[in-house]
Each structure stands twice: as C-alpha cells, then as structure tokens.
Protein backbone atom coordinates (compact mmCIF):
# COMPACT_ATOMS: atom_id res chain seq x y z
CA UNK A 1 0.00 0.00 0.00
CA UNK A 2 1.86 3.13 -1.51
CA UNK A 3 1.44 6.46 1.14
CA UNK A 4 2.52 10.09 0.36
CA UNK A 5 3.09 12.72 3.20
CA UNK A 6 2.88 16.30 2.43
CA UNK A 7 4.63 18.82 4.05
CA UNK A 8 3.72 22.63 5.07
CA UNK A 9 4.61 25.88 3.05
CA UNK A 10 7.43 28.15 4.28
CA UNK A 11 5.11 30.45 7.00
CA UNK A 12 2.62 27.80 7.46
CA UNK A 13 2.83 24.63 10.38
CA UNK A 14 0.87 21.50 11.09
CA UNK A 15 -2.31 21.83 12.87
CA UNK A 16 -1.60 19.10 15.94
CA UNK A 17 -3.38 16.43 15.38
CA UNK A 18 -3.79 16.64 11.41
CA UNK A 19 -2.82 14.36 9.18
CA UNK A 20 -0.58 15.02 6.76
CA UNK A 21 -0.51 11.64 4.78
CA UNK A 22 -2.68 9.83 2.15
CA UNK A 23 -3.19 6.38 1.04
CA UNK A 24 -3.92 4.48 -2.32
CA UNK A 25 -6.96 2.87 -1.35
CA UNK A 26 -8.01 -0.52 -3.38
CA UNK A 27 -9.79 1.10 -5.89
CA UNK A 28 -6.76 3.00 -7.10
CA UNK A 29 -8.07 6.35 -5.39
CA UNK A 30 -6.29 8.38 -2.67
CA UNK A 31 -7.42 8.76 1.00
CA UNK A 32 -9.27 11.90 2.21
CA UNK A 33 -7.22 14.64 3.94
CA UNK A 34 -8.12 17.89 5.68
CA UNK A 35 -6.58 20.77 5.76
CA UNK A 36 -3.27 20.50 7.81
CA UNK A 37 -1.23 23.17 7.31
CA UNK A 38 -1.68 26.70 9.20
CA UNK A 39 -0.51 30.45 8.42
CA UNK A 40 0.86 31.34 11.30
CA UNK A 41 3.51 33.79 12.64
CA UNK A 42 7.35 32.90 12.82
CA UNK A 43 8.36 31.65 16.72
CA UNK A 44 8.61 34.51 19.08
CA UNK A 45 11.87 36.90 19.29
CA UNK A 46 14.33 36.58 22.55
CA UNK A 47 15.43 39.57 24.28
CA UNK A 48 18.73 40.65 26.27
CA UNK A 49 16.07 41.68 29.34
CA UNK A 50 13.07 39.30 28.63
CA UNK A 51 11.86 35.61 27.28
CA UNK A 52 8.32 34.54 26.33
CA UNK A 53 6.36 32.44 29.37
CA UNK A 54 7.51 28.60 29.29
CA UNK A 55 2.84 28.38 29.07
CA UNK A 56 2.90 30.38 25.55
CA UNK A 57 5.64 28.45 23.87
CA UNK A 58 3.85 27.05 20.49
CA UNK A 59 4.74 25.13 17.82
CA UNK A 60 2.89 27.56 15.78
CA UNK A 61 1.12 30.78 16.48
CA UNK A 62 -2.04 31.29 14.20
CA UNK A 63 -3.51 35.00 14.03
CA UNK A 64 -4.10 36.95 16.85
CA UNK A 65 -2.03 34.49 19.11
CA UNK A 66 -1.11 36.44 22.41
CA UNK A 67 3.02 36.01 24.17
CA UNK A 68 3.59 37.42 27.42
CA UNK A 69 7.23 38.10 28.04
CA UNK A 70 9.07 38.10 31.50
CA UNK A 71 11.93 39.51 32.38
CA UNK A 72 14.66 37.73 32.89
CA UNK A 73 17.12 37.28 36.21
CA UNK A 74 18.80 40.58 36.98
CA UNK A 75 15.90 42.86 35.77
CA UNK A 76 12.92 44.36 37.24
CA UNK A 77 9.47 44.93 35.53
CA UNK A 78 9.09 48.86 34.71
CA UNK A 79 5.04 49.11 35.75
CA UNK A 80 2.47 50.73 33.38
CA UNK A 81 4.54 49.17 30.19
CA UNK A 82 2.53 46.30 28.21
CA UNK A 83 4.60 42.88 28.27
CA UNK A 84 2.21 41.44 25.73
CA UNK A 85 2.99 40.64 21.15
CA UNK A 86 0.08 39.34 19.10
CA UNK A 87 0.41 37.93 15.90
CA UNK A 88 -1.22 39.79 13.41
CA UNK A 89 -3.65 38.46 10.98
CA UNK A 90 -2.84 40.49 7.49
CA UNK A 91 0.96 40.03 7.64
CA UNK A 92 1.82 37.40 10.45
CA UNK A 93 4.05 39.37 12.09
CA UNK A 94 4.12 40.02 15.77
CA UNK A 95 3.52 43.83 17.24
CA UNK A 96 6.58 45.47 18.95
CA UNK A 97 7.36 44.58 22.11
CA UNK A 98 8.11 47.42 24.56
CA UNK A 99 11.23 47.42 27.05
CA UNK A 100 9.22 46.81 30.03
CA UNK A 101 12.16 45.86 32.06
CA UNK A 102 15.35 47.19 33.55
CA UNK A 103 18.05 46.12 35.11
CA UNK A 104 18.61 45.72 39.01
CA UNK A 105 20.83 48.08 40.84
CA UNK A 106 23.71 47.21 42.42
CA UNK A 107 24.53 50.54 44.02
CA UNK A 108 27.37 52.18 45.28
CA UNK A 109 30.25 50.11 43.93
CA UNK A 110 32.64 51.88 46.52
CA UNK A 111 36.24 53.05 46.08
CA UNK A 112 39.66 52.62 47.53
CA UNK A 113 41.49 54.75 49.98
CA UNK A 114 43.25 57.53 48.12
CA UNK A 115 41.70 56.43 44.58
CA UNK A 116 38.03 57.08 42.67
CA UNK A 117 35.64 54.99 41.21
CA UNK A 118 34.61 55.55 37.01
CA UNK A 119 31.26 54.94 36.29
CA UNK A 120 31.11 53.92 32.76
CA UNK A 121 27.15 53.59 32.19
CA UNK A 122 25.20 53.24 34.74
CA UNK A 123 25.45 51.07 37.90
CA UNK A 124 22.76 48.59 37.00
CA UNK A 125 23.27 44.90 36.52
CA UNK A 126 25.63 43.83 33.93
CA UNK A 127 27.55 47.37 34.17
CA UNK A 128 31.04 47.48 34.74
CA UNK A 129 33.02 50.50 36.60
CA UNK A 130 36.77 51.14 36.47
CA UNK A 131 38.90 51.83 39.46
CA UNK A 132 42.22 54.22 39.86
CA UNK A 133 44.78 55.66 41.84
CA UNK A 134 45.40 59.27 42.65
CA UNK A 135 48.77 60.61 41.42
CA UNK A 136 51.77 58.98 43.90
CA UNK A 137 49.60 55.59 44.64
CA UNK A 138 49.66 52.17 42.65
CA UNK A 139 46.69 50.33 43.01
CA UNK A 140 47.08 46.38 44.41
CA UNK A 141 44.26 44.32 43.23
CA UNK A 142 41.62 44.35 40.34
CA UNK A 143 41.45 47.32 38.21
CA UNK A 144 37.64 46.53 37.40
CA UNK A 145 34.25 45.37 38.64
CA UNK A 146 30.85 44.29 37.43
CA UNK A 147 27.38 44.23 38.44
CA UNK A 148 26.78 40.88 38.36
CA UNK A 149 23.72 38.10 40.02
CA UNK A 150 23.43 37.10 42.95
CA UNK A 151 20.07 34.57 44.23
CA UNK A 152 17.75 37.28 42.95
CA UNK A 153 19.61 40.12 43.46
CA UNK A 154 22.66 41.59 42.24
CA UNK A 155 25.91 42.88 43.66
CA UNK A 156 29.41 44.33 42.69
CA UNK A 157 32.40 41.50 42.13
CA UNK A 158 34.78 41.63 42.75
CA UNK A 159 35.30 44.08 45.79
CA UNK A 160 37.69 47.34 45.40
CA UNK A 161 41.31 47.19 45.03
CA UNK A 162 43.83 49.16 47.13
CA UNK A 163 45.69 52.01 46.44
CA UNK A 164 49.29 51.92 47.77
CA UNK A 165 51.40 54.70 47.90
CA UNK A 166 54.83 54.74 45.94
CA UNK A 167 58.09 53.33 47.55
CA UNK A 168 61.43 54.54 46.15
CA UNK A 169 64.42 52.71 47.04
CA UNK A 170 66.63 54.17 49.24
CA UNK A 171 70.68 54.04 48.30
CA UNK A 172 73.18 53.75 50.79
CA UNK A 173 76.31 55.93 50.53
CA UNK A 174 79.46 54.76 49.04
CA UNK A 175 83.18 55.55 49.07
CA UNK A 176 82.68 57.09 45.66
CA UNK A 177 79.32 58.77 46.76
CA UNK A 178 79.87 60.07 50.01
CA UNK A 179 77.48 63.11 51.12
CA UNK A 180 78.74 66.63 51.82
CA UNK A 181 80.60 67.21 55.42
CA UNK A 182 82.74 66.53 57.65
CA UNK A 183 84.43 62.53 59.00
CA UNK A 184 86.62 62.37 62.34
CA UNK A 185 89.06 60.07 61.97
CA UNK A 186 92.58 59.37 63.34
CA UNK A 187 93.92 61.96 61.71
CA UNK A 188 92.31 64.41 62.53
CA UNK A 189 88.83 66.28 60.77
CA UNK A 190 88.87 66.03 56.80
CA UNK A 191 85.90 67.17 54.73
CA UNK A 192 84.65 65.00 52.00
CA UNK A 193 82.29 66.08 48.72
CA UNK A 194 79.88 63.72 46.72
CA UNK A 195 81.28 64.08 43.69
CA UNK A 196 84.78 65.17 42.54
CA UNK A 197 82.62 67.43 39.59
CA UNK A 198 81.21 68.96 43.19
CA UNK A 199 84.49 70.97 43.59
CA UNK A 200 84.47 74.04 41.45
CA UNK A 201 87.78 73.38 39.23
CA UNK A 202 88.82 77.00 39.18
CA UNK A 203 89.76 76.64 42.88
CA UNK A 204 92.23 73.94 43.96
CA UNK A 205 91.78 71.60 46.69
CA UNK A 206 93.08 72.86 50.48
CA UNK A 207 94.52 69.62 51.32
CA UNK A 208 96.99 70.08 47.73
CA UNK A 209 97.84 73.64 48.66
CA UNK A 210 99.17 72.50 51.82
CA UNK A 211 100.85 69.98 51.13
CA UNK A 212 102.97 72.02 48.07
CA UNK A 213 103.46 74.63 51.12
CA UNK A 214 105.00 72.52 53.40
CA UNK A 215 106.72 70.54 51.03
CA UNK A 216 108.17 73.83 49.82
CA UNK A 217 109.78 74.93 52.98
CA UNK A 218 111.73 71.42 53.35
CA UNK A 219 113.06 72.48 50.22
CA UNK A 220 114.63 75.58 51.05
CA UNK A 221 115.61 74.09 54.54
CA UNK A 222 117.66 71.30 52.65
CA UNK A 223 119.30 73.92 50.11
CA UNK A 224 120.40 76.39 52.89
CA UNK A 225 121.71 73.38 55.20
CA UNK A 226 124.02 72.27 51.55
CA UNK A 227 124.96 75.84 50.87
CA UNK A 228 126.56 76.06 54.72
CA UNK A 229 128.25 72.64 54.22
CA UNK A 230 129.74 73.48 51.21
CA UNK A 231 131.26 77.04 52.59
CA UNK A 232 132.66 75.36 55.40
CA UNK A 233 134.54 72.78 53.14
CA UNK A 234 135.97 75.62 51.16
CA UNK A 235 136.56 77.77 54.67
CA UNK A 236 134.38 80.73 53.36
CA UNK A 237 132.04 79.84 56.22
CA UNK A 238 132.77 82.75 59.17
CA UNK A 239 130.05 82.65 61.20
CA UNK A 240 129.89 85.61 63.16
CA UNK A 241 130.55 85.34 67.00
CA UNK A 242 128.76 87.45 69.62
C-alpha cells in the first residue's frame, strides 16, 4: 500500500493532530485529507532583558495568538509598560514589544582609599566600573568590577582594590658617593664632597695647597743646610761670634 506525506509551506505549520498523509486505497483512489497546514507567525523573538512564558511556547502561532514576556534574572518589571505581542492576521508578524524591564541596581560600587571609582554607564546589573589611583599611589588588586547576580539580586564583584602609595628605594652611601661634610678620623677632621665634579675646578683643593706649602719649605731648609756645608769645606764659612 503506496502512502505520500505532504509537508507545510514556508510560513505555514501543522495543525496538531492533522494528518498530513494519504493512502492508495483498493480502488486506485487516494485517502481523504483535511486541511493540515496553518498560516501562522514565525516563533517569538528573545530579548537581552526578557523571554516569552515557558505556558505560551507554540509550535505555531495562528492569528491573533497572544506572548507574554518576563523579564529575565537581573531585571525588574518597569510598571504601566505592556509585556504582551500578538500575531497579526494580514501580515503574520508580531507587534513590537516594549522594554518593560530594567536592570537591578547594584549601588554604590565603593572606592579605595586615596583612589576614585569611574562609572562607565550606569550602575545597573551587567555594568562594569573602572577603578584608579590618585597621582603617587599604585593600586594592588583588580582594576575593574561588574554588576553581576546574585540569588535574585545583584551585587558588585569583585570588591575594590587598594591604592598603595609609591616606595622609592633608598641608596646607601658609598666611598665614591659620600654626602657633603665633615668625617673624624685618626687623623684628625677632613671634609669630603659627593662628587669630585662637586668641587668648582677654578679653585684647587686645600689639602693640595698644603701639602705644596709645606713641602716647599723642606726644600729651602735642605738647600740652605748644603749651601753652609759646602762654605765650610771651602773655609768661606765665618760665622759671626757674639
């Protein structure tokens, strides 16, 4: 026994419990059918905010079929704005549907010690705010934050970061990089500079002008003790007598 099963037009669907097959009866003729096939409007749009009830779901939605939307975690109804699309009967398309929700607000998001908060959008759910650091501070932790669900509500994750302040390393002084003063030692008080480029160059250095000085006089000591010596050998040495 031969069978044939038809099948719907693009923007039509089976009418449950329809048939939508026929049969070659014994006398060579075809089995009655009814009509099967439905216009009917295209399955219902999903929103960001909102989702038809589970109770309206259809496999197909002849004219003048009614949705009811709800919103979805994280948003709250806005009152006094319809939540309802019917499928028209001269086009099969559904009206508009309305944002009748909003998001939930999570609040103050907070901000660290010595840092601010930016508020990109808005501080509703699924908003995200950036944190910084004033000028001098470097901020420890998470640089962001979103509005995120939590049970039925909503909150802030994750928390604030901190702002630390600025550390610079401190050097300790060398024998090349000795500070500006004055040093007791053993010998006495010497002054020391931090640099050699410290010391103008015009002037010299009063450590090398006494030493040339003294060094000087044990010159002329030396000569005047060699000039005697050699006066006395050649008896031209009279010294005088009181």
């Amino acid at each position: 026994m031969e069978s044939v099963t038809y099948k719907c037009l693009d923007g039509f669907y089976n009418i449950y419990g329809k048939l939508d097959v026929v049969t070659c009866l014994s006398d060579s003729t075809w089995s009655d059918i009814e009509e099967f096939c439905q216009r009917s409007c295209y399955s219902p749009s999903r929103y960001r905010f909102a989702r038809p009830r589970l109770e309206d779901i259809k496999t197909y939605y002849p004219a003048n079929t009614r949705v009811t939307y709800i919103c979805r975690p994280g948003y709250d109804t806005i009152p006094g704005i319809s939540s309802v699309v019917t499928c028209l009967e001269n086009n099969y398309t559904w009206t508009n549907l309305p944002v009748f929700c909003e998001g939930k607000s999570c609040g103050d998001p907070g901000k660290p010690e010595n840092g601010e908060v930016v508020i990109l959008t808005n501080l509703l759910f699924s908003a995200k705010v950036n944190f910084i650091c004033a000028e001098g501070y470097i901020l420890v932790g998470v640089s962001s934050a979103q509005c995120v669900l939590k049970g039925d509500g909503v909150e802030w994750k994750p928390e604030p970061p901190k702002c630390q302040r600025q550390t610079s390393p401190t050097k300790s002084p060398t024998s090349e990089n000795k500070p500006f003063g004055k040093e007791t030692t053993n010998r006495g008080t010497e002054f020391t500079m931090s640099h050699a480029e410290d010391v103008p160059k015009s002037k010299p250095e009063i450590g090398r002008i006494t030493g040339i000085v003294a060094g000087s006089v044990v010159a002329v000591i030396f000569l005047a003790a060699s000039i005697v010596a050699c006066l006395k050998r050649t008896h031209l040495w009279h010294p005088s007598t009181s």
